[in-house]
PDB file of N, CA and C in Angstrom:
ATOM      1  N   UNK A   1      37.198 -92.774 -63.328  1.00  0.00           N
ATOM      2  CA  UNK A   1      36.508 -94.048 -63.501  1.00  0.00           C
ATOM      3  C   UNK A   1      35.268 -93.839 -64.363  1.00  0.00           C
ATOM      4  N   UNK A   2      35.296 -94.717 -65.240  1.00  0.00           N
ATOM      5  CA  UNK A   2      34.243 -94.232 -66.346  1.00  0.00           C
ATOM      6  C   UNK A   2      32.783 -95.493 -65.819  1.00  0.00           C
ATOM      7  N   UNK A   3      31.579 -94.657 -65.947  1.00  0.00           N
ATOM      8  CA  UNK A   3      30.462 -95.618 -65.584  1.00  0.00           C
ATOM      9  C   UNK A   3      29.913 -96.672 -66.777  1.00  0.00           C
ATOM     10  N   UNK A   4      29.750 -97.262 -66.697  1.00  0.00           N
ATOM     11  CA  UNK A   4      29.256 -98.507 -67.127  1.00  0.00           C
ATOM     12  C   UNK A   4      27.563 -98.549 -67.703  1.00  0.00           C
ATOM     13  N   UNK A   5      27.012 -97.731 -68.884  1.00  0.00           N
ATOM     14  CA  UNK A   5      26.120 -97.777 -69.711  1.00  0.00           C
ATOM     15  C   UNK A   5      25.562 -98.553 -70.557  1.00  0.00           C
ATOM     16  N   UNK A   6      24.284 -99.409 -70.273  1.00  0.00           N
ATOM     17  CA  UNK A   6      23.933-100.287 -71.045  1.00  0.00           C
ATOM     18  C   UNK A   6      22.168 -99.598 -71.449  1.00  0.00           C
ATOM     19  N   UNK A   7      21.918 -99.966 -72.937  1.00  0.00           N
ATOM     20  CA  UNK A   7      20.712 -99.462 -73.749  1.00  0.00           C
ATOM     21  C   UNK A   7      20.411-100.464 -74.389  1.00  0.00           C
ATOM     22  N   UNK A   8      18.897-100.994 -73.759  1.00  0.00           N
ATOM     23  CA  UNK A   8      18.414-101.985 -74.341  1.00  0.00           C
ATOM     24  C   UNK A   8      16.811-101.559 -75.428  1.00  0.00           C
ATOM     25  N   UNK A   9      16.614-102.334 -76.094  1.00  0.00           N
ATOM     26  CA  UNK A   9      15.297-102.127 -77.024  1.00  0.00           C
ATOM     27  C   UNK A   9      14.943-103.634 -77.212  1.00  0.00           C
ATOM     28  N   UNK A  10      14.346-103.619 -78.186  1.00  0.00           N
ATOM     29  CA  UNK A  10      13.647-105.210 -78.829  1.00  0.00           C
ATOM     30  C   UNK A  10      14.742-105.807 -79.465  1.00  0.00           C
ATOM     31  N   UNK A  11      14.807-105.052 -80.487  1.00  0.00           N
ATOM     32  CA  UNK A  11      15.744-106.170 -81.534  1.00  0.00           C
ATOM     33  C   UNK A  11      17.316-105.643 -81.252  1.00  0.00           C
ATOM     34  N   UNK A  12      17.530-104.417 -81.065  1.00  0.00           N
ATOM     35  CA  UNK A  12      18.895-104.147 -80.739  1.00  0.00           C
ATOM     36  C   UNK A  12      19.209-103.895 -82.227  1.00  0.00           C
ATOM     37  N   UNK A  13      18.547-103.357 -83.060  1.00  0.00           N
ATOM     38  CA  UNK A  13      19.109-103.111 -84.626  1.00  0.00           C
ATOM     39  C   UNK A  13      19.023-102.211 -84.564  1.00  0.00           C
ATOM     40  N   UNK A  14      18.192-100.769 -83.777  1.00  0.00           N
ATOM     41  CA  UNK A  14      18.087 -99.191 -84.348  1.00  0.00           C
ATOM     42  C   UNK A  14      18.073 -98.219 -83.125  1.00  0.00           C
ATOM     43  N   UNK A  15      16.965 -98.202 -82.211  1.00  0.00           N
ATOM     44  CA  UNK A  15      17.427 -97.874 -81.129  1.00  0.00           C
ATOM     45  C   UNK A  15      18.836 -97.531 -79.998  1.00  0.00           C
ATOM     46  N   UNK A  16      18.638 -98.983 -79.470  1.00  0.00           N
ATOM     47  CA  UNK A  16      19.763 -99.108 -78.221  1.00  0.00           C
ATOM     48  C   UNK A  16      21.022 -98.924 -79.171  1.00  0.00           C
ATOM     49  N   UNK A  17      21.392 -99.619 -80.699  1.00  0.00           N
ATOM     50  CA  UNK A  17      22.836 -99.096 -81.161  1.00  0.00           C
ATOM     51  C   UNK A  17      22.727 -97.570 -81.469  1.00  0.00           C
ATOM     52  N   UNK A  18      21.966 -96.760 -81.666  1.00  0.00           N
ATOM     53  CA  UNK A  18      21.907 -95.331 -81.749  1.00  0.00           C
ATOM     54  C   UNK A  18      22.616 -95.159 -80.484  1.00  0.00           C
ATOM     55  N   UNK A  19      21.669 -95.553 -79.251  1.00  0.00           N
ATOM     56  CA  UNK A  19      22.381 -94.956 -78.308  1.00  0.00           C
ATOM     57  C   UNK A  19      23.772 -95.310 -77.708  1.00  0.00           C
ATOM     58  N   UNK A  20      24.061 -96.498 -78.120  1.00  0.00           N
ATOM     59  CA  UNK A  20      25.073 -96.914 -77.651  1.00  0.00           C
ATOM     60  C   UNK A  20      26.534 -95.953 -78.227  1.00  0.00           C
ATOM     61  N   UNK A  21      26.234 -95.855 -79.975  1.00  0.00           N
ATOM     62  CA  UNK A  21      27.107 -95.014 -80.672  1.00  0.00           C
ATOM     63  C   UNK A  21      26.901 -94.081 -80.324  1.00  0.00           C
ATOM     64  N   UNK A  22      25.831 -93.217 -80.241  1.00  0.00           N
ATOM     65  CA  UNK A  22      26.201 -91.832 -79.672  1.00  0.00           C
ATOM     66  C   UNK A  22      27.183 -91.409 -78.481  1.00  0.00           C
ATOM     67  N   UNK A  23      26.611 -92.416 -77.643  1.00  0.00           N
ATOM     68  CA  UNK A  23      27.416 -91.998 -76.075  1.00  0.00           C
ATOM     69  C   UNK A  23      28.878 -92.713 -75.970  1.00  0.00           C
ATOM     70  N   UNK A  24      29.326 -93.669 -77.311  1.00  0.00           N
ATOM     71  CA  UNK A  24      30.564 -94.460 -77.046  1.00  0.00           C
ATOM     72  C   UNK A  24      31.670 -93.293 -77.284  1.00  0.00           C
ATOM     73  N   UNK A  25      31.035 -91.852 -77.707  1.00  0.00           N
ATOM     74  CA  UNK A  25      32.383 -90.653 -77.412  1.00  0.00           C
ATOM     75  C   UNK A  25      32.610 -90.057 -77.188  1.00  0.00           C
ATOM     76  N   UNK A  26      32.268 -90.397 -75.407  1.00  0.00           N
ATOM     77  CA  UNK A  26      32.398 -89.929 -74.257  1.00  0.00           C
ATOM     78  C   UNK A  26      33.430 -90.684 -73.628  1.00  0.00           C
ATOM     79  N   UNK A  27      34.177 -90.108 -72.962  1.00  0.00           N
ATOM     80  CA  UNK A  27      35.308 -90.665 -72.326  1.00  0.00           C
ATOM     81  C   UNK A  27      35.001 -90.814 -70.836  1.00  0.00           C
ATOM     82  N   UNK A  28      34.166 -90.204 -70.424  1.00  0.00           N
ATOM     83  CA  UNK A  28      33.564 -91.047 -69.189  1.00  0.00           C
ATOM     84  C   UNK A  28      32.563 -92.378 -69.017  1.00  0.00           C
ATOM     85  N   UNK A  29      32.356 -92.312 -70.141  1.00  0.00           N
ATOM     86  CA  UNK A  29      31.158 -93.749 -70.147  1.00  0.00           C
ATOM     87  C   UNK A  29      31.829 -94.989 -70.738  1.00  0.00           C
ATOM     88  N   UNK A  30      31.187 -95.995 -70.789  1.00  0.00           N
ATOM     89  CA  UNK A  30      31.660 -97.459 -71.353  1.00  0.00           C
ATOM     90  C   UNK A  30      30.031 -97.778 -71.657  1.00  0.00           C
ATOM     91  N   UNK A  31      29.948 -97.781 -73.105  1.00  0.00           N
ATOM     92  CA  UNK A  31      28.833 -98.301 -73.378  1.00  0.00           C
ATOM     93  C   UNK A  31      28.103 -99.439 -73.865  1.00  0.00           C
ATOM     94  N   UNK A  32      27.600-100.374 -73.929  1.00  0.00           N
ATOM     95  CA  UNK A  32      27.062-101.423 -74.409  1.00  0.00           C
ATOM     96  C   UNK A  32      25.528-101.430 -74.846  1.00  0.00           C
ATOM     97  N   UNK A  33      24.660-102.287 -75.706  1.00  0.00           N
ATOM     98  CA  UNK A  33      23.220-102.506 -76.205  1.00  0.00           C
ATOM     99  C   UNK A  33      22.915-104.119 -76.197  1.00  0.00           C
ATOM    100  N   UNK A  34      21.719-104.229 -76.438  1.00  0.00           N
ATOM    101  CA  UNK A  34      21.132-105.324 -76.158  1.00  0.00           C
ATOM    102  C   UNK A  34      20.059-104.988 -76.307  1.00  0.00           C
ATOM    103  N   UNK A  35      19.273-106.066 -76.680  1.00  0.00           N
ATOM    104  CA  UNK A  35      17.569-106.326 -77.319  1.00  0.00           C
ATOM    105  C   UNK A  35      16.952-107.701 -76.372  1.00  0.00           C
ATOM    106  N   UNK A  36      15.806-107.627 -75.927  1.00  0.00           N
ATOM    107  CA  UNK A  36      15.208-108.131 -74.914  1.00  0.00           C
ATOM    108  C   UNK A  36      14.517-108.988 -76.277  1.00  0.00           C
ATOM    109  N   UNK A  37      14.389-109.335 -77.433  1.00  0.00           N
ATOM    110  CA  UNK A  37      13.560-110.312 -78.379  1.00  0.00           C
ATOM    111  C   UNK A  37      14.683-111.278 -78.648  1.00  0.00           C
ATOM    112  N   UNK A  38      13.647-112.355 -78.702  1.00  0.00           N
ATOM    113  CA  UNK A  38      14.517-113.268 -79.829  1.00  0.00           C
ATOM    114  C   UNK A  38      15.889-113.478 -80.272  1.00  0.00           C
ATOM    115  N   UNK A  39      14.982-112.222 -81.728  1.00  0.00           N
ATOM    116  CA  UNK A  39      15.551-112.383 -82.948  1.00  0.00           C
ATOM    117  C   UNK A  39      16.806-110.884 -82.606  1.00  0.00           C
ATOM    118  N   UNK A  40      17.360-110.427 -80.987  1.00  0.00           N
ATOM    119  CA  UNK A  40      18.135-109.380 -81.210  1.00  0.00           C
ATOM    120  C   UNK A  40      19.346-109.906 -81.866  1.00  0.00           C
ATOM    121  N   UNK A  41      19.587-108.590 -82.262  1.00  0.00           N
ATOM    122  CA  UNK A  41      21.095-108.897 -82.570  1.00  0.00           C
ATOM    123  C   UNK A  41      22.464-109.472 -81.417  1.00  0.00           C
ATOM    124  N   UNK A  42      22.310-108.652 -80.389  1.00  0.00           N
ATOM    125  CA  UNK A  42      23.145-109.036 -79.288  1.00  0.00           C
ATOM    126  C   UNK A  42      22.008-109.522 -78.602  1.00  0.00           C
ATOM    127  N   UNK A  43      21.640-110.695 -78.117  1.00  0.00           N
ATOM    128  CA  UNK A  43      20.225-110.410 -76.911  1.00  0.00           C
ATOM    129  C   UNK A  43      20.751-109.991 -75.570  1.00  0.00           C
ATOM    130  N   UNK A  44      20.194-109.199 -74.637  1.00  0.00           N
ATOM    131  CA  UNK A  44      20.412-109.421 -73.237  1.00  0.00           C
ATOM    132  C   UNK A  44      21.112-110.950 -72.493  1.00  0.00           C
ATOM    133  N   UNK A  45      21.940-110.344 -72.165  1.00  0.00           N
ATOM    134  CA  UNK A  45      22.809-111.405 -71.128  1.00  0.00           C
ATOM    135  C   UNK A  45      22.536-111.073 -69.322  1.00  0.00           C
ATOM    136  N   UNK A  46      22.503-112.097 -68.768  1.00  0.00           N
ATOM    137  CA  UNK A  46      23.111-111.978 -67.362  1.00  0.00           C
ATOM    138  C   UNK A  46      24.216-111.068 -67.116  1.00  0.00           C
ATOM    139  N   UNK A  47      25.224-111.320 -68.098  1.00  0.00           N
ATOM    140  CA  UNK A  47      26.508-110.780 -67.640  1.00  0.00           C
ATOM    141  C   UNK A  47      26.284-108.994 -68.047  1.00  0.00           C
ATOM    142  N   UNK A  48      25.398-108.812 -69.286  1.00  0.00           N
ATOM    143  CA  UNK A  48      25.356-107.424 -69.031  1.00  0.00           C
ATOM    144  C   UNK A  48      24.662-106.527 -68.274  1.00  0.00           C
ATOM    145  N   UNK A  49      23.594-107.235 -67.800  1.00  0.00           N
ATOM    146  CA  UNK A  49      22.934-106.907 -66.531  1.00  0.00           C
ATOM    147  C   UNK A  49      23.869-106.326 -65.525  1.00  0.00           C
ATOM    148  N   UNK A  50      24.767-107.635 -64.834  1.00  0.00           N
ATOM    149  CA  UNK A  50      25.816-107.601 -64.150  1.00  0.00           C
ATOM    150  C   UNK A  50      26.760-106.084 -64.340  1.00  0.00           C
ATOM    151  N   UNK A  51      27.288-106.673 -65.507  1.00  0.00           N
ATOM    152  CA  UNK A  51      28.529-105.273 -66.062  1.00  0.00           C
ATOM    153  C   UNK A  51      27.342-103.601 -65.838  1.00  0.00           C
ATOM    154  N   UNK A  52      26.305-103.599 -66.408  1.00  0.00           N
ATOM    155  CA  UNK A  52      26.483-102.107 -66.217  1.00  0.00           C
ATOM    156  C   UNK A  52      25.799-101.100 -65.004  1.00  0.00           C
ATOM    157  N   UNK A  53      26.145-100.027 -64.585  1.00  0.00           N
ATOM    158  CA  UNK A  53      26.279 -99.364 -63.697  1.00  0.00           C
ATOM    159  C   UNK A  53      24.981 -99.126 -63.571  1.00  0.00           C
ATOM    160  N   UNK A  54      24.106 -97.998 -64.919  1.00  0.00           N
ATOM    161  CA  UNK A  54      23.248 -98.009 -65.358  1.00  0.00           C
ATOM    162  C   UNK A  54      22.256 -98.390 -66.292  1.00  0.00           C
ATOM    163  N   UNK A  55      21.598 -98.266 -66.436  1.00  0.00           N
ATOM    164  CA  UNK A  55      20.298 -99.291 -67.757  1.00  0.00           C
ATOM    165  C   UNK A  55      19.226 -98.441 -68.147  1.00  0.00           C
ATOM    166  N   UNK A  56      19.420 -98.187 -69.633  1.00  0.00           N
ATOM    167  CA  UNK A  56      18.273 -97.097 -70.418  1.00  0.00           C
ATOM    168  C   UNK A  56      17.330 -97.923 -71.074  1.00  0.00           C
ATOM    169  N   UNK A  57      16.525 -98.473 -71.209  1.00  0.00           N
ATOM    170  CA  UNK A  57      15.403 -98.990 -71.574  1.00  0.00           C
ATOM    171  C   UNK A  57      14.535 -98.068 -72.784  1.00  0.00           C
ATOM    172  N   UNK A  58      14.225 -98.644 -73.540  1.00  0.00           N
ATOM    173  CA  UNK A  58      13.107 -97.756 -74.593  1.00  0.00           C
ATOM    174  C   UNK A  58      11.879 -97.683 -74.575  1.00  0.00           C
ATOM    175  N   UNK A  59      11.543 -98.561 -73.667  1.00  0.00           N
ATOM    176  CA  UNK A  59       9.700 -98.424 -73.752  1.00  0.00           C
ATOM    177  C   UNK A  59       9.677 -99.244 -72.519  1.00  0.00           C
ATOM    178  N   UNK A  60       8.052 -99.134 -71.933  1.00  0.00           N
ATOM    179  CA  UNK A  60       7.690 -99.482 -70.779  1.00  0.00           C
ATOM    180  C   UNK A  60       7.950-100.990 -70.553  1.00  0.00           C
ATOM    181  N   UNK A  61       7.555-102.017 -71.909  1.00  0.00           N
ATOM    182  CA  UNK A  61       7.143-103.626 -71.609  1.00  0.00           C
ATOM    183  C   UNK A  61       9.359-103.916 -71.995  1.00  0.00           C
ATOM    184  N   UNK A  62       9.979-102.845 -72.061  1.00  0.00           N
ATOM    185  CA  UNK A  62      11.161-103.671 -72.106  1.00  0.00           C
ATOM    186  C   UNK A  62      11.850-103.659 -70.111  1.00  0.00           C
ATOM    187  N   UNK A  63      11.498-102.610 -70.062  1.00  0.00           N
ATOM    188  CA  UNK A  63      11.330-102.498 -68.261  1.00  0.00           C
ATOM    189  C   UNK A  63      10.461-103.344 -67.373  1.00  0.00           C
ATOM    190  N   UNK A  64       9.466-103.933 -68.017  1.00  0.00           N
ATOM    191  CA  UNK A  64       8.856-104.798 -67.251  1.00  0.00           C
ATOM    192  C   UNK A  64       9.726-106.321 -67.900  1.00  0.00           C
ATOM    193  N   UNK A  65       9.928-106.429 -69.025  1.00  0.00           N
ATOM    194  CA  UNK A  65      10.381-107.989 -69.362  1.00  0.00           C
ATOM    195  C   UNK A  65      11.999-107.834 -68.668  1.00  0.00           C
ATOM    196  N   UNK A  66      12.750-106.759 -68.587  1.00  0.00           N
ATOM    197  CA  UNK A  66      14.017-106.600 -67.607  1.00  0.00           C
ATOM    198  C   UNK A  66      13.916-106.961 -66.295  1.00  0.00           C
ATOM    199  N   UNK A  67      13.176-106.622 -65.773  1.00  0.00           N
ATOM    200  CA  UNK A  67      12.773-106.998 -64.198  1.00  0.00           C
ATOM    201  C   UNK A  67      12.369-108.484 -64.105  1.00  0.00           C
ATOM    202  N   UNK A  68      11.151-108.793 -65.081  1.00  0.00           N
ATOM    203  CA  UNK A  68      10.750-110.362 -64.691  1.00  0.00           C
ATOM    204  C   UNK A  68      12.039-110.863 -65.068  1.00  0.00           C
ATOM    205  N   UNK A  69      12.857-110.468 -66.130  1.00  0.00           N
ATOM    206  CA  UNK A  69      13.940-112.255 -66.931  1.00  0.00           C
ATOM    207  C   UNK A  69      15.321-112.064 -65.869  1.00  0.00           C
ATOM    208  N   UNK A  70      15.638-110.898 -65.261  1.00  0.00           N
ATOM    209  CA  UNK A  70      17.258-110.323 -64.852  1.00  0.00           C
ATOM    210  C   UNK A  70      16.731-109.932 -63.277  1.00  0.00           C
ATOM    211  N   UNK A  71      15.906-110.580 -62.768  1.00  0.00           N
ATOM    212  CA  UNK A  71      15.273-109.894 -61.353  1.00  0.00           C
ATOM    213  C   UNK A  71      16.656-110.318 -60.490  1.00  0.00           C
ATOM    214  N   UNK A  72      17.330-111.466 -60.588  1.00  0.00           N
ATOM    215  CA  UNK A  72      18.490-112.060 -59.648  1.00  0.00           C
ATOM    216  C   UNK A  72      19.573-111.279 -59.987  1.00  0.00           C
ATOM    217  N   UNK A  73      19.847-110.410 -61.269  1.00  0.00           N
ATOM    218  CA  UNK A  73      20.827-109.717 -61.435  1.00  0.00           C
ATOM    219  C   UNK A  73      21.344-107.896 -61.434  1.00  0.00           C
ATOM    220  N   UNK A  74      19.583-107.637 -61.278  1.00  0.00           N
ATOM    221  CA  UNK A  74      19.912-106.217 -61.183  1.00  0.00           C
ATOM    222  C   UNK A  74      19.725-105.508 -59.626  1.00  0.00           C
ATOM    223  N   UNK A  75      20.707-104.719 -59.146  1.00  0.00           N
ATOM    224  CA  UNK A  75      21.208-104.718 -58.265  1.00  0.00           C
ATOM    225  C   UNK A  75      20.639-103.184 -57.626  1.00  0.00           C
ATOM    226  N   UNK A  76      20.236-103.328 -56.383  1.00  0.00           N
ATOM    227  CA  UNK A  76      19.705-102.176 -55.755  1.00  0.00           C
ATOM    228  C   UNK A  76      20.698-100.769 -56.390  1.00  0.00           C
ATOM    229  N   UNK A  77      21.661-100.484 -56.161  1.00  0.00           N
ATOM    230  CA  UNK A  77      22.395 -99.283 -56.768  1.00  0.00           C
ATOM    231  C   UNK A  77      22.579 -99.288 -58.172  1.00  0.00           C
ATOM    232  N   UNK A  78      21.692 -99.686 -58.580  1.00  0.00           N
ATOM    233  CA  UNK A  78      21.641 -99.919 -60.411  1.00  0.00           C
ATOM    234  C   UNK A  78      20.781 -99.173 -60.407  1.00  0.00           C
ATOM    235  N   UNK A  79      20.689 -98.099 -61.531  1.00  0.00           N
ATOM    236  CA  UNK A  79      19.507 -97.268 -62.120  1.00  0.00           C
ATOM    237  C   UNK A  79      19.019 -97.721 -62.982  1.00  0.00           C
ATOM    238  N   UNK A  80      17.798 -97.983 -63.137  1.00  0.00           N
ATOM    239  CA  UNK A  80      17.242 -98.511 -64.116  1.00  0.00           C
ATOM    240  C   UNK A  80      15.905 -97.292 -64.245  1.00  0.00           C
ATOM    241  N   UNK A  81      16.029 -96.556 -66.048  1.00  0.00           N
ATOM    242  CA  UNK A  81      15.087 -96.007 -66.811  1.00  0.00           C
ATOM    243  C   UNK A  81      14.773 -96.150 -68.044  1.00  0.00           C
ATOM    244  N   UNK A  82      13.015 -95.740 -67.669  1.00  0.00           N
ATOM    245  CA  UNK A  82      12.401 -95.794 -69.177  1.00  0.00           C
ATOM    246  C   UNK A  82      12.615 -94.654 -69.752  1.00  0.00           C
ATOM    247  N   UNK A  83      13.324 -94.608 -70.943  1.00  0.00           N
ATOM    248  CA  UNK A  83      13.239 -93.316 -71.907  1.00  0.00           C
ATOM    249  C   UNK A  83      11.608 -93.063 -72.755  1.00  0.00           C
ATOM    250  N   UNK A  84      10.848 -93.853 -72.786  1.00  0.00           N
ATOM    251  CA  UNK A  84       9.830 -93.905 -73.371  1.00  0.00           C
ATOM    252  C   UNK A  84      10.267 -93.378 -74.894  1.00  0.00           C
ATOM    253  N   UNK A  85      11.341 -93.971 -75.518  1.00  0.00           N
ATOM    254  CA  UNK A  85      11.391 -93.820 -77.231  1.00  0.00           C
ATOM    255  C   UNK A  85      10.732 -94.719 -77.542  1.00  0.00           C
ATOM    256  N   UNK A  86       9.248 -94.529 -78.877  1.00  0.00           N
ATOM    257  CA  UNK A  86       8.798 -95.670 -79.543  1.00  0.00           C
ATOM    258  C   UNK A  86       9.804 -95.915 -81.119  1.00  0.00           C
ATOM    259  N   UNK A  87       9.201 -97.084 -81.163  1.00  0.00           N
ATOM    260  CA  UNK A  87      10.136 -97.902 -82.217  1.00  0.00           C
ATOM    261  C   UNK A  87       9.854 -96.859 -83.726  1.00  0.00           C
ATOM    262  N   UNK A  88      10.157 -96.122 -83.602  1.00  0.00           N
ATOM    263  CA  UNK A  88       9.603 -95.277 -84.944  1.00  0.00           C
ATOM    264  C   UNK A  88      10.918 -94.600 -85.569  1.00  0.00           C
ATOM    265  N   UNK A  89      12.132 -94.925 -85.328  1.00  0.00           N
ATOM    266  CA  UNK A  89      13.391 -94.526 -86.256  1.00  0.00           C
ATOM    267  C   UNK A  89      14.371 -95.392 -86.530  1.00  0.00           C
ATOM    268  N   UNK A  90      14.956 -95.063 -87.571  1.00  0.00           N
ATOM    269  CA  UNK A  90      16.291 -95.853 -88.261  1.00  0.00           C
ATOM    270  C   UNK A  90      17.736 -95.847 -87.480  1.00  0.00           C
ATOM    271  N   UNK A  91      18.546 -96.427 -87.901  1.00  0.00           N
ATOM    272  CA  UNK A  91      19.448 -96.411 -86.988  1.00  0.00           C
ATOM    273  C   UNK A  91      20.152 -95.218 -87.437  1.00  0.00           C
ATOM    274  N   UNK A  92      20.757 -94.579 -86.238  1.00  0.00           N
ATOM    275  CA  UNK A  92      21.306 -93.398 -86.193  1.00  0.00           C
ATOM    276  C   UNK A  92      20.137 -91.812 -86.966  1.00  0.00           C
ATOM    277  N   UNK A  93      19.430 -92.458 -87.219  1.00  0.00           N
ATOM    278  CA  UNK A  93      18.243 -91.309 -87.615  1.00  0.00           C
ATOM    279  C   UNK A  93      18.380 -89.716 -86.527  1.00  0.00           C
ATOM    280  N   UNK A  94      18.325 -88.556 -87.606  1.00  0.00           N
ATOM    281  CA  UNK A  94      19.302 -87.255 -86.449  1.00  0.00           C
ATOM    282  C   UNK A  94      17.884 -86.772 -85.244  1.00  0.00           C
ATOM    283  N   UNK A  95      16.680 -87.613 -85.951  1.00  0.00           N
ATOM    284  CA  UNK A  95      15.845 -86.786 -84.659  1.00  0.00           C
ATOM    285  C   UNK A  95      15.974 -87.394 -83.385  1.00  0.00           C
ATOM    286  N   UNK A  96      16.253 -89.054 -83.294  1.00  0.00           N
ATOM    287  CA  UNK A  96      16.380 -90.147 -82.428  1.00  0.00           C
ATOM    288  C   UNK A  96      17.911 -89.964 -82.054  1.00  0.00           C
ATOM    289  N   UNK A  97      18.939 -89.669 -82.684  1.00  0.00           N
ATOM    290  CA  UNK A  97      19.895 -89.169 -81.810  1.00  0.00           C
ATOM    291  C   UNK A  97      19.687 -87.931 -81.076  1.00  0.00           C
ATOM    292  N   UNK A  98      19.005 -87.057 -81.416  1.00  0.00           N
ATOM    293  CA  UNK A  98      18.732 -85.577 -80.698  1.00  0.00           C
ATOM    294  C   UNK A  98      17.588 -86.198 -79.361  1.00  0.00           C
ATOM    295  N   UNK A  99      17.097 -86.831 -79.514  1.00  0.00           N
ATOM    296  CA  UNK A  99      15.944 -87.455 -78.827  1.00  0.00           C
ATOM    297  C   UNK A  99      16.603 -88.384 -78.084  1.00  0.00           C
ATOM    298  N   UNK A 100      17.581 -88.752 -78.159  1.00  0.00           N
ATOM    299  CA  UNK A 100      18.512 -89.495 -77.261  1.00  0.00           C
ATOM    300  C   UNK A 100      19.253 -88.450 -76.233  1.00  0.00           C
ATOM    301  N   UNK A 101      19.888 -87.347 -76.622  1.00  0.00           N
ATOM    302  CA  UNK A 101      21.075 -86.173 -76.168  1.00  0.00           C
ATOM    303  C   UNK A 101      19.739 -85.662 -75.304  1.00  0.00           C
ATOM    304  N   UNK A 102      18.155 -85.649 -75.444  1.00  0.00           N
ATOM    305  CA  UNK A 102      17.952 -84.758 -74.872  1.00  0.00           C
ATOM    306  C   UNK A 102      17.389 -85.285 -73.992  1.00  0.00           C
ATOM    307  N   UNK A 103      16.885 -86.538 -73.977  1.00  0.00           N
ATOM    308  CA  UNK A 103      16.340 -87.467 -72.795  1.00  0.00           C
ATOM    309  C   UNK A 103      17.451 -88.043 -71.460  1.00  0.00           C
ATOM    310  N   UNK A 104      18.871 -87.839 -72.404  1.00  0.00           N
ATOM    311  CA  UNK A 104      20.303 -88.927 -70.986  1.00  0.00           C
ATOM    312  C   UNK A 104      20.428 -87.369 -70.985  1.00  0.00           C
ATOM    313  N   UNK A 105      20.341 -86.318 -71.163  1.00  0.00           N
ATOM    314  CA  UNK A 105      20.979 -85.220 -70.788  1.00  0.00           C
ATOM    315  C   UNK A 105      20.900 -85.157 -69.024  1.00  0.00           C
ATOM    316  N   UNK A 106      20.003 -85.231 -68.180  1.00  0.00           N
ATOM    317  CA  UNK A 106      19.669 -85.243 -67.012  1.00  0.00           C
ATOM    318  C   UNK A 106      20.320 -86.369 -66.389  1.00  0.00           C
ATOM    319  N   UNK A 107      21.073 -86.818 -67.017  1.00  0.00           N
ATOM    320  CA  UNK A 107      21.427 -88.589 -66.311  1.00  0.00           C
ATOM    321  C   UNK A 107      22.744 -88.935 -66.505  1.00  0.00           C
ATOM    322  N   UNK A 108      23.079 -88.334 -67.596  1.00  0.00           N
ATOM    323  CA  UNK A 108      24.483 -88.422 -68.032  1.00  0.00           C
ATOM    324  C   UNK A 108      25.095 -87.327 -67.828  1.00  0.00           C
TER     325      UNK A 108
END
């Protein structure tokens, strides 16, 4: 049974899809992204709240705006962490994928 991985950031353009592609090739995980702004590309849903097992967050105020907007949906046996990545790389950029492998290493 593969767990259910969701990686959220702001806009969902560089970050959370880094991480999402990195970890989508793994055959134990199911991964998804989402951006807590606006203007994301996918924004945060209810339903992905719902769907995933766990929740990687990129910075502190996306963990606090997760809790205030999804408080009815995230669920005591849900993990929810801050990776503390700041917004400072491109998508798929090799230090922010290495900086990804070495932060879920303990979790994944």
């Amino acid at each position: 049974m593969s767990r259910k991985i969701l990686f959220v950031c702001s806009r969902n353009r560089l970050r959370s899809p880094t991480a999402e592609q990195v970890f989508s090739m793994r055959e134990d995980l199911e991964t998804a992204s989402a951006g807590l702004g606006r203007d994301a590309e996918v924004p945060l849903s209810a339903e992905l709240v719902e769907w995933a097992d766990m929740i990687f967050v990129m910075e502190k105020i996306h963990l606090a705006k997760l809790r205030g907007k999804f408080k009815a949906q995230l669920r005591d046996d849900q993990r929810v962490v801050c990776l503390d990545i700041p917004d400072d790389y491109g998508y798929m950029d090799s230090a922010l994928v290495t900086l990804l492998q070495d932060k879920l290493g303990r979790y994944l």
